[in-house]
Protein backbone atom coordinates (compact mmCIF):
# COMPACT_ATOMS: atom_id res chain seq x y z
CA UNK A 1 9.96 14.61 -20.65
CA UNK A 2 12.77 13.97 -17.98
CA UNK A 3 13.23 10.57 -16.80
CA UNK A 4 13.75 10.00 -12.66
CA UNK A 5 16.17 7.77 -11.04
CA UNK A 6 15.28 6.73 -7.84
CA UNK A 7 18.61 5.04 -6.01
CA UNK A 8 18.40 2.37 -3.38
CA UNK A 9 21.49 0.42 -2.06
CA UNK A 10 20.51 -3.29 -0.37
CA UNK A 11 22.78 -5.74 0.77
CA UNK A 12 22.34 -9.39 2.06
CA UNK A 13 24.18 -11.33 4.30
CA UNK A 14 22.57 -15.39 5.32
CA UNK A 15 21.71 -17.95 2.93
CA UNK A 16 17.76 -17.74 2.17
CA UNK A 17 15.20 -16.90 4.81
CA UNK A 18 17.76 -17.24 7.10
CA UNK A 19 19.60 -14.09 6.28
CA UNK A 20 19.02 -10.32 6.77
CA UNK A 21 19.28 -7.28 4.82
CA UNK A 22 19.48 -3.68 4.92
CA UNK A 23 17.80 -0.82 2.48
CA UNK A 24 19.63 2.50 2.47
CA UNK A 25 16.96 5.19 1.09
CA UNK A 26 16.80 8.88 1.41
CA UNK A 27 18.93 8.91 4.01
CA UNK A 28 17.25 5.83 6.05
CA UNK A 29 18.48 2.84 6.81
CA UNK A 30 15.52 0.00 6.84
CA UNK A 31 16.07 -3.82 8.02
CA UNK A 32 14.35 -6.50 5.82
CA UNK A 33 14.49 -10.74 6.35
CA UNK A 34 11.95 -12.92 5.37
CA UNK A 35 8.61 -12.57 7.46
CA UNK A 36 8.16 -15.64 10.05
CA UNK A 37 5.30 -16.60 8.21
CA UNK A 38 7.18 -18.36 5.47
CA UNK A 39 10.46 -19.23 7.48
CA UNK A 40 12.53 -16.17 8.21
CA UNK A 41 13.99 -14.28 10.96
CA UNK A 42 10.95 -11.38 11.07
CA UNK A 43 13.44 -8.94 11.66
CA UNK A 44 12.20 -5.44 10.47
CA UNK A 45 10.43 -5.42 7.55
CA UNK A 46 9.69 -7.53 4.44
CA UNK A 47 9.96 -7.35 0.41
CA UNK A 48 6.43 -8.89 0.87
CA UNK A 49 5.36 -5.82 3.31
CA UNK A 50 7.73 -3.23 1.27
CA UNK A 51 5.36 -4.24 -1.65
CA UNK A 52 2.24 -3.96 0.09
CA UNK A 53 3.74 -0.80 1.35
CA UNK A 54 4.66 1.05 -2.24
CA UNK A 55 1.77 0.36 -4.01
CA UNK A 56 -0.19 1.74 -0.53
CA UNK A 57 1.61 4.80 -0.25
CA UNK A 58 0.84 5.67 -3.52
CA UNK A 59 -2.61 4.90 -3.78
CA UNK A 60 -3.31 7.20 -0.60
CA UNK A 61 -1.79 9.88 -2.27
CA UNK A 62 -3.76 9.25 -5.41
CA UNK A 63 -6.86 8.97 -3.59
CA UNK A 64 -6.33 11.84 -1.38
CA UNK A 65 -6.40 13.95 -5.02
CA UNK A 66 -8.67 12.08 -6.43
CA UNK A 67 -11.22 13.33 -3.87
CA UNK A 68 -9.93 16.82 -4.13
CA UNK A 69 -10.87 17.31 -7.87
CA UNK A 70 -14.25 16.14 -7.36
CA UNK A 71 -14.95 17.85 -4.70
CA UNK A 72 -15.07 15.10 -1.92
CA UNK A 73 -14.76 16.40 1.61
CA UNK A 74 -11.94 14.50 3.37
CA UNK A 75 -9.19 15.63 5.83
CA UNK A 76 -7.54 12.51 5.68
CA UNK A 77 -6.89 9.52 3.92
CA UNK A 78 -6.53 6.12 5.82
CA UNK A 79 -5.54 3.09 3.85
CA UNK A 80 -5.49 -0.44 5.41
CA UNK A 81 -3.91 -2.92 2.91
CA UNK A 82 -3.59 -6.70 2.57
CA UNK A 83 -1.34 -8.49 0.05
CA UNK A 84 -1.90 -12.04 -0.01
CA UNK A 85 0.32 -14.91 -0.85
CA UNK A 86 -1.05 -18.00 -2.21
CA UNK A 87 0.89 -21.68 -2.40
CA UNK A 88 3.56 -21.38 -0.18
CA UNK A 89 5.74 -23.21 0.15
CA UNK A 90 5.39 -24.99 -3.10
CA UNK A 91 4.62 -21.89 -5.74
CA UNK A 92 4.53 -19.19 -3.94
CA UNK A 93 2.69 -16.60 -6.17
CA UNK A 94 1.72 -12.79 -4.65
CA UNK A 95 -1.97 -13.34 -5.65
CA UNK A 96 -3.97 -10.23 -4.33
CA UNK A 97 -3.27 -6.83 -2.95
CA UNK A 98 -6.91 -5.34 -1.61
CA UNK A 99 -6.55 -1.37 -0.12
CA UNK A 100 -9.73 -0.40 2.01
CA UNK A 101 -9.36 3.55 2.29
CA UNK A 102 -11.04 5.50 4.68
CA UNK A 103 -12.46 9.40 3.88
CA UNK A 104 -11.87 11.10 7.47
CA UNK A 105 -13.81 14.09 7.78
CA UNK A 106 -16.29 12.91 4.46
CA UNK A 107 -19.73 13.21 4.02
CA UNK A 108 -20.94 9.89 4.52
CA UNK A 109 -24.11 10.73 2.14
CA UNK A 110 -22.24 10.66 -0.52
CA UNK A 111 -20.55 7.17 -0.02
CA UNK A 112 -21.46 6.21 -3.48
CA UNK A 113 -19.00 8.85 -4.90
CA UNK A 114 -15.97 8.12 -2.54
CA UNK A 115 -16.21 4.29 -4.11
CA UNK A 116 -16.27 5.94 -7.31
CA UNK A 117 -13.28 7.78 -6.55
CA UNK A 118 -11.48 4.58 -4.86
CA UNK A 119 -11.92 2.97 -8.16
CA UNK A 120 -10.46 5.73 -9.91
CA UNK A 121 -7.81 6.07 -7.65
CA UNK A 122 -6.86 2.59 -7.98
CA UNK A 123 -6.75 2.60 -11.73
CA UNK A 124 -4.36 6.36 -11.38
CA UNK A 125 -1.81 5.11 -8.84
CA UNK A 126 1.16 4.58 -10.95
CA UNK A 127 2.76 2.11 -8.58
CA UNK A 128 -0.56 -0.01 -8.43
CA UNK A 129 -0.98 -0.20 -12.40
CA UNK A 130 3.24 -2.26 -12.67
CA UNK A 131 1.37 -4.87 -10.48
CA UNK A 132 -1.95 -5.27 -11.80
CA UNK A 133 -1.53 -7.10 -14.47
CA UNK A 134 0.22 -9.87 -12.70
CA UNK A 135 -1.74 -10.13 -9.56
CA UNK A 136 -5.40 -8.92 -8.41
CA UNK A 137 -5.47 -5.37 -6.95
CA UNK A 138 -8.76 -4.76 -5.86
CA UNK A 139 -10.22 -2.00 -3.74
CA UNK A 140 -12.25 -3.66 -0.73
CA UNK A 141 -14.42 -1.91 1.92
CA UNK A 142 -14.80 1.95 1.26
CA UNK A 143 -15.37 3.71 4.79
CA UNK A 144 -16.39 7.62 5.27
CA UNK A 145 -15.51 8.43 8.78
CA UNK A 146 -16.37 11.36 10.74
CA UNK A 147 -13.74 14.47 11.09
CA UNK A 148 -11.26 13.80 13.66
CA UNK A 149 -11.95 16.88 15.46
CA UNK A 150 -15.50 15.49 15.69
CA UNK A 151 -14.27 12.41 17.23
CA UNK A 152 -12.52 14.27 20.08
CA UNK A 153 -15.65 15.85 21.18
């Protein structure tokens, strides 16, 4: 087995949710500060939202071949995500993260399986199972849209 290093450099400048950092990542540069929500500057993104964000990317891609293998129709993959803070300001505590994927181009007959395959997906998505044992990660609303070519006609 070979073991992967994945490199970020951050750095921080402000005292608390005053401040403002930077993320330099395969050759990107992303701005991060605490969200206005909970006292900070909003500028760019969050750790809350680059949370959200990991475990969301993942699961999409998990998803996406989790259909494939059993033979789910689906062009796309759409993924809205929530993570959820609870007790702020006092104990702040990342409580919840609920995905609610989308099956463009599915065959809404069959919804039964694509929440089958959410599930599944949910439970493969490597990035999802480091978080689930310390907050809920739940798979909401399952949707089976129509192809987006048959949208545009």
């Amino acid at each position: 087995m070979t073991d992967l290093n994945f490199d970020i450099h951050a750095s921080w400048s402000g005292l608390r949710r005053q401040g403002e950092g930077r993320i330099s990542t395969g050759g990107q540069e992303v701005v991060y500060s605490g969200p206005a929500s909970m006292g900070g500057q909003s500028k760019g993104t969050s750790p809350e939202e680059l949370l959200v964000s990991a475990v969301t990317a993942c699961y999409s891609g998990t998803l996406f071949h989790v259909l494939h293998d059993r033979g789910l129709p689906a062009e796309e993959v759409l993924v809205d995500a929530r993570g959820t803070v609870t007790g702020y300001p006092e104990q702040a505590d990342f409580s919840r993260l609920t995905v609610n994927p989308t099956a463009v181009g599915g065959d809404p007959a069959r919804v039964d399986e694509y929440r089958a395959a959410a599930a599944d997906a949910r439970d493969r998505c490597f990035i999802g199972r480091v978080i689930r044992d310390h907050l809920s990660y739940e798979v909401g609303e399952v949707r089976v849209g129509p192809s987006q070519e048959g949208a545009a006609a």
